[in-house]
N, C-alpha and C. Protein backbone atom coordinates (compact mmCIF):
# COMPACT_ATOMS: atom_id res chain seq x y z
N UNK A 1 6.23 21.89 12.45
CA UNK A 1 7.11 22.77 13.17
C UNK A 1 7.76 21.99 14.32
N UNK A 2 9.05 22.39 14.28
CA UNK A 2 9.50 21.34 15.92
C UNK A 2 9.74 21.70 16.48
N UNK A 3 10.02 21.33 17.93
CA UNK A 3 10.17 21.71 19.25
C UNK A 3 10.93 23.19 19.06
N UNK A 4 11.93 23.36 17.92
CA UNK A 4 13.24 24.41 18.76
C UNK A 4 12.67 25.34 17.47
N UNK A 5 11.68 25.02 16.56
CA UNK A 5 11.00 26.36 15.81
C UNK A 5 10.11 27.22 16.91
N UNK A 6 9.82 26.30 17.29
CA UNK A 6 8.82 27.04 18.66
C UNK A 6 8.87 27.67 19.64
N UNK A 7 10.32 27.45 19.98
CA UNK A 7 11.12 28.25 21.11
C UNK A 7 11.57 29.63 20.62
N UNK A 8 12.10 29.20 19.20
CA UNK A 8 12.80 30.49 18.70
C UNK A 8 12.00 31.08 18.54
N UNK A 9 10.63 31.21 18.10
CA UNK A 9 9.70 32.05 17.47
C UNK A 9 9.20 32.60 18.92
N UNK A 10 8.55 32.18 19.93
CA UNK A 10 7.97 32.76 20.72
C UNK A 10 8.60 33.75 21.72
N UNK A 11 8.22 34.42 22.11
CA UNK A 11 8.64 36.02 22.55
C UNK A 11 8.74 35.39 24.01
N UNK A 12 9.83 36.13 24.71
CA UNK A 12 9.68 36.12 25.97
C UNK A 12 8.55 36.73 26.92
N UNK A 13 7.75 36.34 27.32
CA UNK A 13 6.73 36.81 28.68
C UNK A 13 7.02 36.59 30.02
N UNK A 14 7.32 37.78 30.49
CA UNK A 14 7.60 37.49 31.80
C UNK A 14 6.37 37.02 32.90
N UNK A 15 4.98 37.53 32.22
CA UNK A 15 3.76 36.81 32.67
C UNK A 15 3.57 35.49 32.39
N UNK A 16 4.13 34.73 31.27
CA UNK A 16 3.92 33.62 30.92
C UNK A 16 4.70 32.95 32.22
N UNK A 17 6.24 33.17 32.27
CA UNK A 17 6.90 32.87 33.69
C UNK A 17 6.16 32.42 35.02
N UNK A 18 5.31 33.82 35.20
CA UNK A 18 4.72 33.65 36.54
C UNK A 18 3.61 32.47 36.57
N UNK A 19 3.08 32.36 35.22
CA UNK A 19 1.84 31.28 35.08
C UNK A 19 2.46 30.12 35.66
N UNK A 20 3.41 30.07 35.51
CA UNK A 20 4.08 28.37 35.88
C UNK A 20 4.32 28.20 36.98
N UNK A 21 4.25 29.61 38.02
CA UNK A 21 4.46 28.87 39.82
C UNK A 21 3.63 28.10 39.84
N UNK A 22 2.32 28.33 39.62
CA UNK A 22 1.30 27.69 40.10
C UNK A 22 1.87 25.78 39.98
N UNK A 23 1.91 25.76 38.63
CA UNK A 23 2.61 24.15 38.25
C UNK A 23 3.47 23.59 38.86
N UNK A 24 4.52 24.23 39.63
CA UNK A 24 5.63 24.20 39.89
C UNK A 24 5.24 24.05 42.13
N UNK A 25 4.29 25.04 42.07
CA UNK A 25 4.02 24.18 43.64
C UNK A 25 2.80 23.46 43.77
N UNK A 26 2.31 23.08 43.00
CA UNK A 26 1.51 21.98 42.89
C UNK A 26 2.31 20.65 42.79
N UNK A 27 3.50 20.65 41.80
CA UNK A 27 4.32 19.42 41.60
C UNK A 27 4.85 19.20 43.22
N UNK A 28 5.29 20.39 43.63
CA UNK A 28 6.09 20.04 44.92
C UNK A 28 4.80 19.80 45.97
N UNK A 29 3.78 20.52 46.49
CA UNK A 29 2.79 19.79 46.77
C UNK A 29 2.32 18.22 46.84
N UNK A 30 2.44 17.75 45.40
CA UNK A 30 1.95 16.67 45.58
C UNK A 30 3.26 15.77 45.51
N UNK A 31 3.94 16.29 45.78
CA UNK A 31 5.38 15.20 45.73
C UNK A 31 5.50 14.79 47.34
N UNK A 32 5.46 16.19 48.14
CA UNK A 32 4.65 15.96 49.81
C UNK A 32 3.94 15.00 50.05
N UNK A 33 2.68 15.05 49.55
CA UNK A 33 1.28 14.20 49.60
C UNK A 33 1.78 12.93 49.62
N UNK A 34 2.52 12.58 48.65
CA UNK A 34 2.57 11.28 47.85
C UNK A 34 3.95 10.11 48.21
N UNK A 35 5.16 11.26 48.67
CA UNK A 35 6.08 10.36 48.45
C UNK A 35 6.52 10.73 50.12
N UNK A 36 6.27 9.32 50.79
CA UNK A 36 6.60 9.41 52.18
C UNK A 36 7.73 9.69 52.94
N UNK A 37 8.76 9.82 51.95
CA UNK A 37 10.52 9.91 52.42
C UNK A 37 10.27 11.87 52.47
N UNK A 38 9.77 12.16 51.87
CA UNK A 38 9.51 13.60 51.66
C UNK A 38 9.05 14.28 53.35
N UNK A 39 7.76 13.50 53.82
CA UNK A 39 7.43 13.60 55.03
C UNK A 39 9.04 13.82 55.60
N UNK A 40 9.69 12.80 55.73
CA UNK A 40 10.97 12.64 56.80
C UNK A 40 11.52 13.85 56.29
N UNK A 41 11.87 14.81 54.89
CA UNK A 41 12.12 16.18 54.36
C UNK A 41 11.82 16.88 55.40
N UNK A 42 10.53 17.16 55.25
CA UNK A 42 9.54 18.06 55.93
C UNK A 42 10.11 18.12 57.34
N UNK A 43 9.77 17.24 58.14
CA UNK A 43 10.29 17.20 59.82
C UNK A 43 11.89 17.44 59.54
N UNK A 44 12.43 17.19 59.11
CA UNK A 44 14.05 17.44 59.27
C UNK A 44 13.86 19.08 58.98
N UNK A 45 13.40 18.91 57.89
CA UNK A 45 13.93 20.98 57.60
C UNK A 45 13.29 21.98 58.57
N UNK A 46 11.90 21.41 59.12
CA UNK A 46 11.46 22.36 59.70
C UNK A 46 12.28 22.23 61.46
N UNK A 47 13.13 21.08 61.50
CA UNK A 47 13.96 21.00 62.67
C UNK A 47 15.14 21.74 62.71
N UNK A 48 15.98 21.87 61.57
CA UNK A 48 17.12 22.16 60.91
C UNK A 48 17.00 23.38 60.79
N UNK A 49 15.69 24.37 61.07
CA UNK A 49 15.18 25.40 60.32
C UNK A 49 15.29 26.17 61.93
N UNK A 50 14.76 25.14 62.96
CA UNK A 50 13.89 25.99 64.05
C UNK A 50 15.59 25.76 65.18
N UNK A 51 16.41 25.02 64.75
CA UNK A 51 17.86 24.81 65.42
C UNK A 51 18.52 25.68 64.92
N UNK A 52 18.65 26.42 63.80
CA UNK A 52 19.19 27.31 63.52
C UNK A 52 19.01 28.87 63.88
N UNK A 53 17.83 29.33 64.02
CA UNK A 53 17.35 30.27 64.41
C UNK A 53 17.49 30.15 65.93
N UNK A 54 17.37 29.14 66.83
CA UNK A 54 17.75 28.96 68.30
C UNK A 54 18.85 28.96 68.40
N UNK A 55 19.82 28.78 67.72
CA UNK A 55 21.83 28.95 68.00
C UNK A 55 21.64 30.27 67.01
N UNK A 56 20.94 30.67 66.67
CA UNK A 56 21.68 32.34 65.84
C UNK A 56 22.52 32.22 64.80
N UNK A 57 22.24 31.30 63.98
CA UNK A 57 23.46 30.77 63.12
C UNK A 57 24.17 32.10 62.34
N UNK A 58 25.24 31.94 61.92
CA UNK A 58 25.73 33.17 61.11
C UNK A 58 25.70 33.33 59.63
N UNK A 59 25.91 33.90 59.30
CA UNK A 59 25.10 34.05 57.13
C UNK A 59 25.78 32.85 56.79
N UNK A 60 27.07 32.61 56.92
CA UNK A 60 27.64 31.88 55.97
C UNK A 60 27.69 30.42 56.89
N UNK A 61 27.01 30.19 58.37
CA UNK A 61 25.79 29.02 58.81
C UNK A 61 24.84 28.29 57.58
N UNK A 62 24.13 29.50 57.51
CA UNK A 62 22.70 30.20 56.88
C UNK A 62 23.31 29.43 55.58
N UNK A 63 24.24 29.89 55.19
CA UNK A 63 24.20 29.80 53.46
C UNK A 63 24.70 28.09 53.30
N UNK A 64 25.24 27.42 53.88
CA UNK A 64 25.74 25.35 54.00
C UNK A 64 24.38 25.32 54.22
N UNK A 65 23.61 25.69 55.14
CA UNK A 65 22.02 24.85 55.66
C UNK A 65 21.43 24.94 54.50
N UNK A 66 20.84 26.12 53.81
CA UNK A 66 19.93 26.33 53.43
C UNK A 66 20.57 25.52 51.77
N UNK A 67 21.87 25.74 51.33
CA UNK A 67 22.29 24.50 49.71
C UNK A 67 21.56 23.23 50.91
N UNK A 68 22.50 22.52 52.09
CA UNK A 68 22.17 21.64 51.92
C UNK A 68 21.01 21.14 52.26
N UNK A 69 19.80 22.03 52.46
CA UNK A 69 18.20 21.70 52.33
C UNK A 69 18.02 21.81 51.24
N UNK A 70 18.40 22.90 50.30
CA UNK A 70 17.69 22.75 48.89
C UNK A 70 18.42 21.56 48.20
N UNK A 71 19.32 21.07 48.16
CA UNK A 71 19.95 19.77 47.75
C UNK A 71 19.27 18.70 48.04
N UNK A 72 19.14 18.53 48.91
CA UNK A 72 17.93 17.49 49.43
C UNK A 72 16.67 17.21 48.72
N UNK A 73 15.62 18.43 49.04
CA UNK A 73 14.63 18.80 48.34
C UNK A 73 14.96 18.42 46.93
N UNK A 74 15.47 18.88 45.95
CA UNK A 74 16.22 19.27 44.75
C UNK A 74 15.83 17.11 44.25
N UNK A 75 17.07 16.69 45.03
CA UNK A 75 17.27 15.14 44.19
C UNK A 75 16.10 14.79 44.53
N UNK A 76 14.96 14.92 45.84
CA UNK A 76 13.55 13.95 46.48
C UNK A 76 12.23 14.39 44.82
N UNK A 77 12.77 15.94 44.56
CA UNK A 77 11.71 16.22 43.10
C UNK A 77 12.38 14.75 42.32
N UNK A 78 13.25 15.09 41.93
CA UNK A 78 13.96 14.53 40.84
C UNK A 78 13.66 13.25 40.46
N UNK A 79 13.71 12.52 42.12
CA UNK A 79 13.88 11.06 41.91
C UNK A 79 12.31 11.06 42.04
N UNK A 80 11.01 12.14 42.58
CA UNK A 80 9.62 11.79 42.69
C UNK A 80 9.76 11.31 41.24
N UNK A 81 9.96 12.36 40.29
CA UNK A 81 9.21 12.79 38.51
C UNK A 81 10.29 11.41 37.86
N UNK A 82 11.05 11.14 38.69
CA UNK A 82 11.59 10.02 37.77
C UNK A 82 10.48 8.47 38.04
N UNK A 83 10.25 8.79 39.39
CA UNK A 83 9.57 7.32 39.20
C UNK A 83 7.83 7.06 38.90
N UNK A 84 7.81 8.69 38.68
CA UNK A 84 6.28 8.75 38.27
C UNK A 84 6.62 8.46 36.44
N UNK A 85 7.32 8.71 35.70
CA UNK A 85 7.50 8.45 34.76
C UNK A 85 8.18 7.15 34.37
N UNK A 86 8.53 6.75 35.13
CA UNK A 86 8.97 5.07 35.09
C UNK A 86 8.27 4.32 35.35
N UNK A 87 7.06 4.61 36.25
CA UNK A 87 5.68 3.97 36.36
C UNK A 87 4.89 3.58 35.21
N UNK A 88 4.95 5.03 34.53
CA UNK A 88 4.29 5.02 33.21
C UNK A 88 4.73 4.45 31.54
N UNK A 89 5.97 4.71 32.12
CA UNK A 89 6.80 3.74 31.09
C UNK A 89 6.81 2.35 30.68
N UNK A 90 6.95 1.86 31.97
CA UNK A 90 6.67 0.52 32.39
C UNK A 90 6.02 0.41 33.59
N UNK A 91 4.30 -0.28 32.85
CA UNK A 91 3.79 -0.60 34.26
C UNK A 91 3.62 -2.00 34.87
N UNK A 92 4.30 -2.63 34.16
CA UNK A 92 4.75 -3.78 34.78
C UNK A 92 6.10 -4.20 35.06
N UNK A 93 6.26 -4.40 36.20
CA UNK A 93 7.88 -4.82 36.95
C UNK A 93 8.97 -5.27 35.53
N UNK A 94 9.59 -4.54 35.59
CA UNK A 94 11.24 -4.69 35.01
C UNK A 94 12.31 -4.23 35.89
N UNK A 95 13.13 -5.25 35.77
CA UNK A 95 14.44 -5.18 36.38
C UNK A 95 15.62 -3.66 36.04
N UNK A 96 15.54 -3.36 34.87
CA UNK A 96 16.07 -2.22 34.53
C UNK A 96 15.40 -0.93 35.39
N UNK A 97 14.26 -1.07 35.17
CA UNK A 97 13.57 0.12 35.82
C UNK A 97 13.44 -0.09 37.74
N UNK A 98 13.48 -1.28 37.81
CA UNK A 98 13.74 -1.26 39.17
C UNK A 98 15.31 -0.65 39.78
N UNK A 99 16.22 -1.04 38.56
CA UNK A 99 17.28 -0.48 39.36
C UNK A 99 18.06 1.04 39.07
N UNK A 100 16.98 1.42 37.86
CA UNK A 100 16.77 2.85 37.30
C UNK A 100 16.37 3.62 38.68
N UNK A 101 15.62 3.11 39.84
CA UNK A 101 14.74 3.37 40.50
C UNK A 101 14.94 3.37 41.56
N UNK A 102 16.25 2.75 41.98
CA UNK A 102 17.21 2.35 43.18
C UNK A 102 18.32 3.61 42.90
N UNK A 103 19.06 3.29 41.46
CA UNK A 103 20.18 4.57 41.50
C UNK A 103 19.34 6.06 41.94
N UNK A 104 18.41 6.46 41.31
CA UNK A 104 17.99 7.29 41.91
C UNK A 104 17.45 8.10 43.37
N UNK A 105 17.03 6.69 44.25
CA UNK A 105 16.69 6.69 45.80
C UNK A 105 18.00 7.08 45.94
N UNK A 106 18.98 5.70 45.27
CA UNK A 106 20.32 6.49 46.20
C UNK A 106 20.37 7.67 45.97
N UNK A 107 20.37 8.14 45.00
CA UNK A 107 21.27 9.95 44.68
C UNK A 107 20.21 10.66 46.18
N UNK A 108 19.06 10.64 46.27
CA UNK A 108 18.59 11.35 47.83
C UNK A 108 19.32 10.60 48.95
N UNK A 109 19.71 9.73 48.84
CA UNK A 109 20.33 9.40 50.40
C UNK A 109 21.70 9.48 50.54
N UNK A 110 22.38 9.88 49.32
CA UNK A 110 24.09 10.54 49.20
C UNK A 110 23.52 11.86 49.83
N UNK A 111 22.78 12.58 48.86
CA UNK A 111 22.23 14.25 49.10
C UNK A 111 21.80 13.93 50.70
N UNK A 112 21.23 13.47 51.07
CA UNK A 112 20.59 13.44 52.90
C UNK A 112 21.77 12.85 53.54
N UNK A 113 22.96 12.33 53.08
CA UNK A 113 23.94 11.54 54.24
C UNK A 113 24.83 12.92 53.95
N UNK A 114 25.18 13.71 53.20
CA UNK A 114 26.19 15.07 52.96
C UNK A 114 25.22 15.98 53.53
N UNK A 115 24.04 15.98 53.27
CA UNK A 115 23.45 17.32 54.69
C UNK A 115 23.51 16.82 55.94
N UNK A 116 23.13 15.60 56.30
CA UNK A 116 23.62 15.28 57.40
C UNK A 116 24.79 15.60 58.39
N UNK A 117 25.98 15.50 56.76
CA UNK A 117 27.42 16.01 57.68
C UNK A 117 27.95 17.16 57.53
N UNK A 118 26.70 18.17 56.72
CA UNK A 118 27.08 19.33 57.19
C UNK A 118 26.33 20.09 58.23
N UNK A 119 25.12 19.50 58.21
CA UNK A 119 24.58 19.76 59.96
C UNK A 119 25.03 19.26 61.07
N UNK A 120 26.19 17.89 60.97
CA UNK A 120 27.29 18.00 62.26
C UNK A 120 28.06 19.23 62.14
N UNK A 121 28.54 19.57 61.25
CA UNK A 121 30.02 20.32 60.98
C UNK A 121 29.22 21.82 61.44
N UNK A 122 28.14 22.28 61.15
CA UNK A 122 27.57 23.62 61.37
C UNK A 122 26.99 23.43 63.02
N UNK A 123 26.20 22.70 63.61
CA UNK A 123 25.60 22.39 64.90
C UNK A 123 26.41 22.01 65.84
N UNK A 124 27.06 21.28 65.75
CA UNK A 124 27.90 20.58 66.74
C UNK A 124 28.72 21.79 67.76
N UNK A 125 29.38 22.62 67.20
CA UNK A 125 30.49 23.71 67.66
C UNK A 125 28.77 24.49 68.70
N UNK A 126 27.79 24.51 68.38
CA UNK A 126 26.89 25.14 69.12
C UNK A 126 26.31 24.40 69.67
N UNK A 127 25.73 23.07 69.57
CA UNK A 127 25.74 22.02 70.67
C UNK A 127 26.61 22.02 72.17
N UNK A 128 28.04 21.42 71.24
CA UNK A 128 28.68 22.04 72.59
C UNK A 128 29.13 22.71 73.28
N UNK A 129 28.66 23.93 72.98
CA UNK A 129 29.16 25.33 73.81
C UNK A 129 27.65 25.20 74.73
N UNK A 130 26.57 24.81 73.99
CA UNK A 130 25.27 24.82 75.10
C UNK A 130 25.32 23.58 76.36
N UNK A 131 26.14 22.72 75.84
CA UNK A 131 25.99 21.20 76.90
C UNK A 131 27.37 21.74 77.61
N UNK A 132 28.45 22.75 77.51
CA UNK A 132 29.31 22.87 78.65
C UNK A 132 28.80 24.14 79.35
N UNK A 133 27.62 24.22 79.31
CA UNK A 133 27.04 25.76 80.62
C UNK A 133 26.45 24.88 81.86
């Protein structure tokens, strides 16, 4: 039987669904634990998080912050599960996979240099209305 007999045949469960948070914050869990650029995640959002609620941001504030935190988050999974599987692929140094391994860092530091400039473009206008009192 292959992969897409198996899909078609099985019934939707919306309990089966819920079984998979568990998987799903465990992955992000240990993507925390493990991958130290994630730490620098962590302190930024919970900064980005606690600056926003101190300027009162407005919904559509709210709605640029919060894509460009989950964007962030989003490529740091991506590029974790890529290099845990490139580990395993090859566990000895190759050049392909090293730079399999680089395009991917970059794609989080495009995603972290565009939240970056939309936390000037959202903060700034409330920055300086607080530094001219």
């Amino acid at each position: 039987m292959t992969r897409k007999d198996i899909s078609t045949t099985r019934p939707f469960e919306f309990t089966g669904r819920l079984r998979s948070f568990p998987h799903a914050i465990r992955g992000v869990l240990r993507m925390i634990r493990c991958q130290h650029n994630a730490w620098i995640h962590v302190l930024a959002t919970i900064t980005v998080l606690a600056a926003g609620f101190f300027f009162e941001l407005s919904s559509a504030e709210w709605c640029w912050i919060i894509l460009a935190i989950s964007t962030v988050w989003t490529a740091e999974a991506l590029n974790t599960a890529f290099e845990f599987l490139a580990d395993v692929a090859s566990p000895e140094f190759h050049p392909t996979v090293r730079d399999a391994k680089d395009v991917a860092a970059g794609a989080v530091l495009l995603t972290a240099l565009a939240a970056t400039v939309i936390g000037l473009v959202i903060f700034w206008p409330h920055v300086a209305k607080l530094l001219q009192r």
